[in-house]
C-alpha atoms as a PDB file:
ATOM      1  CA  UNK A   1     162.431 102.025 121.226  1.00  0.00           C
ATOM      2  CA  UNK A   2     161.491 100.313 124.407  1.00  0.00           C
ATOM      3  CA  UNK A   3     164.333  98.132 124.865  1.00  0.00           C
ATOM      4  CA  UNK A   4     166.755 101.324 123.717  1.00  0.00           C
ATOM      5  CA  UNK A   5     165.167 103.153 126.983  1.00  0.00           C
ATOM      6  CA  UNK A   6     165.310 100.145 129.181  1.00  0.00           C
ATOM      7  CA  UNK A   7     169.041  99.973 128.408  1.00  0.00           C
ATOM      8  CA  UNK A   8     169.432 103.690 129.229  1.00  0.00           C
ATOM      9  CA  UNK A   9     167.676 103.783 131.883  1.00  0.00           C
ATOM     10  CA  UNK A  10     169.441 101.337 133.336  1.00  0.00           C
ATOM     11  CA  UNK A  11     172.841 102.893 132.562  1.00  0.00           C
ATOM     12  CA  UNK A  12     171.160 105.471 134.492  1.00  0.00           C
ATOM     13  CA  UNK A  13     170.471 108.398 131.823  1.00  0.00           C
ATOM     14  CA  UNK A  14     166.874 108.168 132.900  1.00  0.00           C
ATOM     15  CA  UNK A  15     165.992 111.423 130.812  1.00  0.00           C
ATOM     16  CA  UNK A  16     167.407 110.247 127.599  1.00  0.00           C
ATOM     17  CA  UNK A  17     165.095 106.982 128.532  1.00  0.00           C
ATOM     18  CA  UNK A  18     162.348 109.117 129.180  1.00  0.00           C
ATOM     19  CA  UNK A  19     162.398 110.435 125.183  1.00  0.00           C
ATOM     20  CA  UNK A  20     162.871 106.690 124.090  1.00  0.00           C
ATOM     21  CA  UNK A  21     160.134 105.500 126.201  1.00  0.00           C
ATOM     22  CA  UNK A  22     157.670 108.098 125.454  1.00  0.00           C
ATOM     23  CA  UNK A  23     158.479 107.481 121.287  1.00  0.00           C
ATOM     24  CA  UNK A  24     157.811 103.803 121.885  1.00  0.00           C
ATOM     25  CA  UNK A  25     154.406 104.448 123.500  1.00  0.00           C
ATOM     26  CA  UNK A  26     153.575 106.437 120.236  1.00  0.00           C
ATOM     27  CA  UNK A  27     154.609 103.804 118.272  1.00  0.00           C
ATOM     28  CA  UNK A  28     152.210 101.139 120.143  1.00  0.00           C
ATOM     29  CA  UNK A  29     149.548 103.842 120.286  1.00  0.00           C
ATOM     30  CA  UNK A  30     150.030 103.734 116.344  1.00  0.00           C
ATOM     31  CA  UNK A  31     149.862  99.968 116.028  1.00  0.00           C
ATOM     32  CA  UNK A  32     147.644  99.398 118.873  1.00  0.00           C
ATOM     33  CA  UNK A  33     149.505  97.171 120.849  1.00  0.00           C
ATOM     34  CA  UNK A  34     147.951  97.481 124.166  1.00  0.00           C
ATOM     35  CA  UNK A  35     150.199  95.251 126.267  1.00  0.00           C
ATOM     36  CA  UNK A  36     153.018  96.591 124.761  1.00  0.00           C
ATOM     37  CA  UNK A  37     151.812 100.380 125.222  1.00  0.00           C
ATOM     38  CA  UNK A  38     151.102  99.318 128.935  1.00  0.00           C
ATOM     39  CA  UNK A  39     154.714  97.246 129.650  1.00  0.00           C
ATOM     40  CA  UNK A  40     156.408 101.015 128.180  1.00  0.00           C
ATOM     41  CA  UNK A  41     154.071 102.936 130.174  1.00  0.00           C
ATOM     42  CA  UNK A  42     155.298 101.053 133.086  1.00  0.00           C
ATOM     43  CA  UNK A  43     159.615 101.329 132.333  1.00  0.00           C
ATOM     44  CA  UNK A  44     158.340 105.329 131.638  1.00  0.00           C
ATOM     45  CA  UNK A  45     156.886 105.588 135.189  1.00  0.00           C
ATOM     46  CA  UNK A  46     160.311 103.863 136.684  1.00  0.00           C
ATOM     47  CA  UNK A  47     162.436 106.148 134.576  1.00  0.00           C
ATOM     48  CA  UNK A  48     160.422 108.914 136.069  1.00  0.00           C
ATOM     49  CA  UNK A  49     160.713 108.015 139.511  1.00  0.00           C
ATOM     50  CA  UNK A  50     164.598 107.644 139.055  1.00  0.00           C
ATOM     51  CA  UNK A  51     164.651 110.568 137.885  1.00  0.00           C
ATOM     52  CA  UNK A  52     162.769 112.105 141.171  1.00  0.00           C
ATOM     53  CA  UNK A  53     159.358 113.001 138.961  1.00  0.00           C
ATOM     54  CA  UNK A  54     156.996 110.767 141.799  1.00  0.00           C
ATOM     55  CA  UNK A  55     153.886 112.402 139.895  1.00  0.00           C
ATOM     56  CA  UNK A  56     154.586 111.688 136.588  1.00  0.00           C
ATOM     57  CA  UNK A  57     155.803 108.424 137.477  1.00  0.00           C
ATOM     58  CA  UNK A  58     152.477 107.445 139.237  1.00  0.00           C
ATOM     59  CA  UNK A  59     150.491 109.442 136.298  1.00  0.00           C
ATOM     60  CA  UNK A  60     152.453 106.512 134.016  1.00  0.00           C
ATOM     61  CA  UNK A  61     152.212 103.145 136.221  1.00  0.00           C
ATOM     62  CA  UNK A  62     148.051 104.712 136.306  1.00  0.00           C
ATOM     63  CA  UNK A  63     147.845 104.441 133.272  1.00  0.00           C
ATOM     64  CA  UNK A  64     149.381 101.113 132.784  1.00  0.00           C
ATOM     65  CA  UNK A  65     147.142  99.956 135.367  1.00  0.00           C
ATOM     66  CA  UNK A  66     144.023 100.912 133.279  1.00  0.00           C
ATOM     67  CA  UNK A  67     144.998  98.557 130.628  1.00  0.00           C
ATOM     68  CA  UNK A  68     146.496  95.740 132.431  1.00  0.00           C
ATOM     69  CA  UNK A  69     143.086  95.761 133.974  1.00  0.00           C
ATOM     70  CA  UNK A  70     141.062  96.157 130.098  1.00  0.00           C
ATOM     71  CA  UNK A  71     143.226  93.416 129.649  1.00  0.00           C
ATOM     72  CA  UNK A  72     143.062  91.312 132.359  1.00  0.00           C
ATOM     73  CA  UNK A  73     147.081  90.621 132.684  1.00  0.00           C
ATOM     74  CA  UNK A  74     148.486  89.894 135.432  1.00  0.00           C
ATOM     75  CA  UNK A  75     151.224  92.135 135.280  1.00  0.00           C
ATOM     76  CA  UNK A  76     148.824  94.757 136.602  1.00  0.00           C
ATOM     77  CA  UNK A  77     149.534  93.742 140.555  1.00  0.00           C
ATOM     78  CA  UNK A  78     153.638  94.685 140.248  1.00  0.00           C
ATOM     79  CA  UNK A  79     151.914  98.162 138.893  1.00  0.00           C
ATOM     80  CA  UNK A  80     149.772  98.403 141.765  1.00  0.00           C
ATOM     81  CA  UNK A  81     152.630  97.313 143.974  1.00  0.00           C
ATOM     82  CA  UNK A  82     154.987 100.592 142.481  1.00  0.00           C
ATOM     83  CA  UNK A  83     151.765 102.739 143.151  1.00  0.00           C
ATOM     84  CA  UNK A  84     151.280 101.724 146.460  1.00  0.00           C
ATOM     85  CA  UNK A  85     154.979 101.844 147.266  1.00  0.00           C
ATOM     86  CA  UNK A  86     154.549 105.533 146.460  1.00  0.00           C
ATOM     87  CA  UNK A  87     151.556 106.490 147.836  1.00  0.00           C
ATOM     88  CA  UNK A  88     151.415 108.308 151.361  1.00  0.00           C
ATOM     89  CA  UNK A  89     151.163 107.157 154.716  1.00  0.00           C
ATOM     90  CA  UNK A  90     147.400 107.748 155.723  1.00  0.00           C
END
């Protein structure tokens, strides 16, 4: 399910992504594959952002940020980096 979103949302049909993307987190929810629920929590935030949701897509990456950090990955600074890159000027 991931990889069928990934490939949509790079064809750019970032709301048929969206559906794929949010099945596949189900699906890791259901198997409990953490890393795997956070790396589709991550392609749902960029399919969100594409798709001009900036709130939903930071809702996503903060979530995938919570487990990258449970888990200690490093993947976690390239979702702090799309966080920041969102966040406003203070």
């Amino acid at each position: 399910m991931d990889n069928i979103g990934y490939a949509h949302h790079r064809l750019e049909n970032h709301h048929t992504a969206i559906g794929f993307f949010t099945r596949a987190v189900q699906l890791d929810r259901e198997v409990r594959d953490r890393h795997g629920e956070a790396e589709t929590l991550t392609h749902l935030g960029d399919a969100y952002q594409a798709n001009a949701d900036g709130a939903a897509a930071s809702e996503h990456w903060r979530a995938a940020e919570a487990i990258l950090v449970e888990l200690g990955h490093p993947d976690v600074d390239g979702v702090r980096a799309k966080l920041a890159a969102t966040e406003p000027p203070s």
